[in-house]
N, C-alpha and C. Protein backbone atom coordinates (compact mmCIF):
# COMPACT_ATOMS: atom_id res chain seq x y z
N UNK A 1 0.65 -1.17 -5.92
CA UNK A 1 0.48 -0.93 -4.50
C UNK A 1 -0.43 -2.00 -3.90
N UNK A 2 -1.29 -2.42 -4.62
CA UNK A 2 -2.39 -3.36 -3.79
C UNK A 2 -1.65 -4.77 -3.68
N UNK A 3 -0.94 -5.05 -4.39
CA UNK A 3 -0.48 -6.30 -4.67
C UNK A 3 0.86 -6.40 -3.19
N UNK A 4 1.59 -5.45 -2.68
CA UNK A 4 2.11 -5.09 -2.32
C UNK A 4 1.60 -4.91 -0.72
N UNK A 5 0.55 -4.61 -0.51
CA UNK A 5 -0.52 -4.72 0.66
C UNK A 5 -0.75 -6.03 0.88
N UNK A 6 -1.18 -6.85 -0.61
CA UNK A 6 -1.56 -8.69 0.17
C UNK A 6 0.02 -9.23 0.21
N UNK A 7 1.06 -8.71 -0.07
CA UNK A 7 1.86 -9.25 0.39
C UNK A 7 2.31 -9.06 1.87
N UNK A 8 1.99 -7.72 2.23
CA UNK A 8 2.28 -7.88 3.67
C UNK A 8 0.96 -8.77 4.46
N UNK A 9 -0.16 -8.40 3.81
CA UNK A 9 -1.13 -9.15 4.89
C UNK A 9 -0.92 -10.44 4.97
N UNK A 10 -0.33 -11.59 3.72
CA UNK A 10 -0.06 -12.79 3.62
C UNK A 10 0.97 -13.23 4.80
N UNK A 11 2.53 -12.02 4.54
CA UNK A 11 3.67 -12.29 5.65
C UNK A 11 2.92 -12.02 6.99
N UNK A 12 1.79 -11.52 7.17
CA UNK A 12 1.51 -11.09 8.69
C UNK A 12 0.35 -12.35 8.90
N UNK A 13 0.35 -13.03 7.88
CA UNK A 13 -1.29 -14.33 8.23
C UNK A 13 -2.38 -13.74 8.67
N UNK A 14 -2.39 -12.35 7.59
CA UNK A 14 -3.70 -11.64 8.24
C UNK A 14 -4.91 -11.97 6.54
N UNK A 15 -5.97 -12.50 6.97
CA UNK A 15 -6.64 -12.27 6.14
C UNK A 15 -7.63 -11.42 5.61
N UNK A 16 -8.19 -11.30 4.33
CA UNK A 16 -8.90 -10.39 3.96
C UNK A 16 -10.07 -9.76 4.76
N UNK A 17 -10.74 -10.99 5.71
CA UNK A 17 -11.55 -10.64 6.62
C UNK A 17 -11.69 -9.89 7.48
N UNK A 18 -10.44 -10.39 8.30
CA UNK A 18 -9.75 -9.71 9.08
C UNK A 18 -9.26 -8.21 9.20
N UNK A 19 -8.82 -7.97 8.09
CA UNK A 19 -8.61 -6.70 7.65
C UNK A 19 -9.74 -5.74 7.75
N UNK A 20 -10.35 -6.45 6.88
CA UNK A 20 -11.98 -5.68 6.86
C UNK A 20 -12.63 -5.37 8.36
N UNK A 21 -12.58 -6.50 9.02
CA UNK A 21 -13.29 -6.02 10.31
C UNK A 21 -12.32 -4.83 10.97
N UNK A 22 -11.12 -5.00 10.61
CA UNK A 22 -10.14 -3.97 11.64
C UNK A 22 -10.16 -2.69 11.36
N UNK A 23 -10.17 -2.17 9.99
CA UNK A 23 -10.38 -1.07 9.11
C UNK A 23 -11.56 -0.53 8.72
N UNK A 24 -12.66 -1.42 8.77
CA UNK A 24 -14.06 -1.04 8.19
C UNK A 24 -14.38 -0.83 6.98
N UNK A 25 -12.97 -1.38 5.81
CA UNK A 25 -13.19 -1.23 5.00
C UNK A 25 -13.66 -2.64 4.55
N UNK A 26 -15.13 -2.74 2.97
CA UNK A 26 -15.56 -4.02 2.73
C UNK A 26 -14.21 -5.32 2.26
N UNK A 27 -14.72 -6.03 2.70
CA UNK A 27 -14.17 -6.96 2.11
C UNK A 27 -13.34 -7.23 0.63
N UNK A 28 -14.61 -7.00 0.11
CA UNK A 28 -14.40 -7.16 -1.33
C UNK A 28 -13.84 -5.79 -1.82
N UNK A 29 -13.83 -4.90 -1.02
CA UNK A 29 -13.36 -3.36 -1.55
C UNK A 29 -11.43 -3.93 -1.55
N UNK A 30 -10.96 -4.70 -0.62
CA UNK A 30 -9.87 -4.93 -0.24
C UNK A 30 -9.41 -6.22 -1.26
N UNK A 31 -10.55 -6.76 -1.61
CA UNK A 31 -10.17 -7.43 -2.37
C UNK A 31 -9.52 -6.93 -3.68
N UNK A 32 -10.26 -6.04 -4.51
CA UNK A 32 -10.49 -5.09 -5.86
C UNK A 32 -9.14 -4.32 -5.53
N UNK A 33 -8.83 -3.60 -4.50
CA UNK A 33 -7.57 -2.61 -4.41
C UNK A 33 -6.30 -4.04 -4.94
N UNK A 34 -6.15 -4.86 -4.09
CA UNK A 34 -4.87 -5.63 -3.86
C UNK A 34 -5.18 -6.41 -5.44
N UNK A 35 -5.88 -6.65 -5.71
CA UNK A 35 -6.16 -6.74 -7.28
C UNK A 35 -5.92 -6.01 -8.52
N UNK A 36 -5.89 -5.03 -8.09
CA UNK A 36 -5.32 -3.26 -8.93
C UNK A 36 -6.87 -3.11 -10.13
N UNK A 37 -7.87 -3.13 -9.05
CA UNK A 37 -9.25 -3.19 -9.60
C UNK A 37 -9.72 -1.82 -9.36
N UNK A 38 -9.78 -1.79 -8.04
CA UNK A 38 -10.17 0.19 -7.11
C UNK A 38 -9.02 0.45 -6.82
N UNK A 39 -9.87 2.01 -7.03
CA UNK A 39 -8.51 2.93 -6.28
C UNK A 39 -8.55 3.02 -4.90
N UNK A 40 -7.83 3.73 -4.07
CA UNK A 40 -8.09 3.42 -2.29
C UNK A 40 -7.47 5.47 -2.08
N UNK A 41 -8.46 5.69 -0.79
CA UNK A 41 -7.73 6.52 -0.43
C UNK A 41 -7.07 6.87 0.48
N UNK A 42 -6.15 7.75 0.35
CA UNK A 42 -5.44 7.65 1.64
C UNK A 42 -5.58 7.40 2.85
N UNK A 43 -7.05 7.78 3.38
CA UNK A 43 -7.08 7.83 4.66
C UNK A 43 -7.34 6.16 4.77
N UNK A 44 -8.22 4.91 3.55
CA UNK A 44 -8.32 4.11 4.07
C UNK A 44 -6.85 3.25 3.58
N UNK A 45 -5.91 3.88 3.34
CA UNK A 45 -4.15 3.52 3.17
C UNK A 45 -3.83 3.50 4.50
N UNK A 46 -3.94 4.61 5.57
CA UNK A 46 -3.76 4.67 6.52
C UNK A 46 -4.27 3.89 7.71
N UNK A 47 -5.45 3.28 7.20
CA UNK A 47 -6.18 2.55 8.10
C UNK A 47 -5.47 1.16 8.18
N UNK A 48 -5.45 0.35 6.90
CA UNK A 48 -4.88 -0.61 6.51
C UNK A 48 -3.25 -1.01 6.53
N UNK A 49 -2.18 0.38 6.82
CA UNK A 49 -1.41 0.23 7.42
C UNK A 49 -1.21 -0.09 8.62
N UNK A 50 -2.27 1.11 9.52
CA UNK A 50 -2.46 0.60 11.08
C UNK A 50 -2.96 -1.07 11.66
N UNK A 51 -3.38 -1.81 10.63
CA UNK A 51 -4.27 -2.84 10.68
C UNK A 51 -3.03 -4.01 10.47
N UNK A 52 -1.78 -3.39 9.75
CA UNK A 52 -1.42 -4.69 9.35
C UNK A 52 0.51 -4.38 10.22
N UNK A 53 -0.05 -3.23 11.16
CA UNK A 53 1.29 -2.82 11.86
C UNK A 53 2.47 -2.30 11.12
N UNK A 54 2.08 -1.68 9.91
CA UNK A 54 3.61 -1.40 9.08
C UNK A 54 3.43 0.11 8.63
N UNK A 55 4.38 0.66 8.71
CA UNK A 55 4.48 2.14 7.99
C UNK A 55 4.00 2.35 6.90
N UNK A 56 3.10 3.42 6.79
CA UNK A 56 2.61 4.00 4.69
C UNK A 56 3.84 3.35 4.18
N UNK A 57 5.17 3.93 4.18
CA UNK A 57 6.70 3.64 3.62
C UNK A 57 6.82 2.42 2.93
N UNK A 58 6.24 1.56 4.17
CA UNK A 58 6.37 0.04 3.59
C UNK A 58 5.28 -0.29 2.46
N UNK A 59 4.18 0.19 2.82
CA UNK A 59 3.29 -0.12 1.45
C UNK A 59 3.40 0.30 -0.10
N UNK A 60 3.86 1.82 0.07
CA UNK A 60 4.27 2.26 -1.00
C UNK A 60 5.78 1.51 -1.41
N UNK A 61 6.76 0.75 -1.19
CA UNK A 61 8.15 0.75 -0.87
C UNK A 61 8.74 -0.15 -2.19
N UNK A 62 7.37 0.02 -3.30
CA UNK A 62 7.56 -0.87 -4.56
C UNK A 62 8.15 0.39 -5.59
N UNK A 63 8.21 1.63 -5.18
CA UNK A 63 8.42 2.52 -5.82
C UNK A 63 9.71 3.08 -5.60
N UNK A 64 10.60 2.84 -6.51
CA UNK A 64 11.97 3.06 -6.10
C UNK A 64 12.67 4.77 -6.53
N UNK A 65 12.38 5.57 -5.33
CA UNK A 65 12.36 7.28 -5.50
C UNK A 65 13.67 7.55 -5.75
N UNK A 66 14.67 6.90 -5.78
CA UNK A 66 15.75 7.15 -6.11
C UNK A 66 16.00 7.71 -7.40
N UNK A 67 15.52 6.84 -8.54
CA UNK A 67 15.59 6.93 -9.74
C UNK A 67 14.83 7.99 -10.32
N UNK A 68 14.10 8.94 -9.30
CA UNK A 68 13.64 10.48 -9.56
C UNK A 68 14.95 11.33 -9.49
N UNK A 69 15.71 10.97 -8.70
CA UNK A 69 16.73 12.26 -8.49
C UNK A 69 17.88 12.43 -9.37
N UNK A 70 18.15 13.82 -9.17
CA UNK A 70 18.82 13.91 -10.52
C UNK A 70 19.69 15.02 -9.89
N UNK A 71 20.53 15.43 -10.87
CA UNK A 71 21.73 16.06 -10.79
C UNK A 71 21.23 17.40 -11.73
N UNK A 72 20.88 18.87 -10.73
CA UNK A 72 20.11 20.08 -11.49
C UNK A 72 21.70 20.19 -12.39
N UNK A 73 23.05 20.55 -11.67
CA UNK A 73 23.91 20.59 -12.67
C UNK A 73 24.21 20.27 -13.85
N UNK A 74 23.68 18.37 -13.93
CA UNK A 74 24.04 18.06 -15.16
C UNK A 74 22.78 18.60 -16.36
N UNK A 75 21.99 19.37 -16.27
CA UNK A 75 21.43 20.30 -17.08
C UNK A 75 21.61 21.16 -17.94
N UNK A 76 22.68 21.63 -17.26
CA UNK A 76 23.36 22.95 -17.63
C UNK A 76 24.90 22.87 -18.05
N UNK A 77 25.39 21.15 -18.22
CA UNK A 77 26.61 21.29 -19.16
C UNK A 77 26.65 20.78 -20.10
């Protein structure tokens, strides 16, 4: 997920700074997440979406939910 965040902030030419001042989250805290160093929580997920103009959807969007779903039928033959 973090890695996935500096990729949008990179496509948006937003930098780490930047971020930080917009969100209030530290610098270096933003650094460590997009690093897969800290964990982040939602609410500052939410912040950092608002900051970089893109839906939660898009941040999470490395996770392909498809490959959860399943067929309850084929269980039972």
């Amino acid at each position: 997920m973090g890695s996935n965040i500096r990729k949008i902030r990179i496509k948006n030419k937003i930098t780490q700074e930047f971020l930080s001042l917009e969100t209030g989250i530290s610098r270096s805290h933003i650094a460590m997440v997009e690093a897969g160093k800290r964990d982040i929580t939602i609410g500052n997920l939410f912040k950092i979406s608002r900051a970089l103009n893109v839906n939660m959807r898009e941040i999470f969007s490395f996770d392909n939910i498809e490959k959860y779903i399943f067929n309850s039928d084929d269980l039972y033959t």
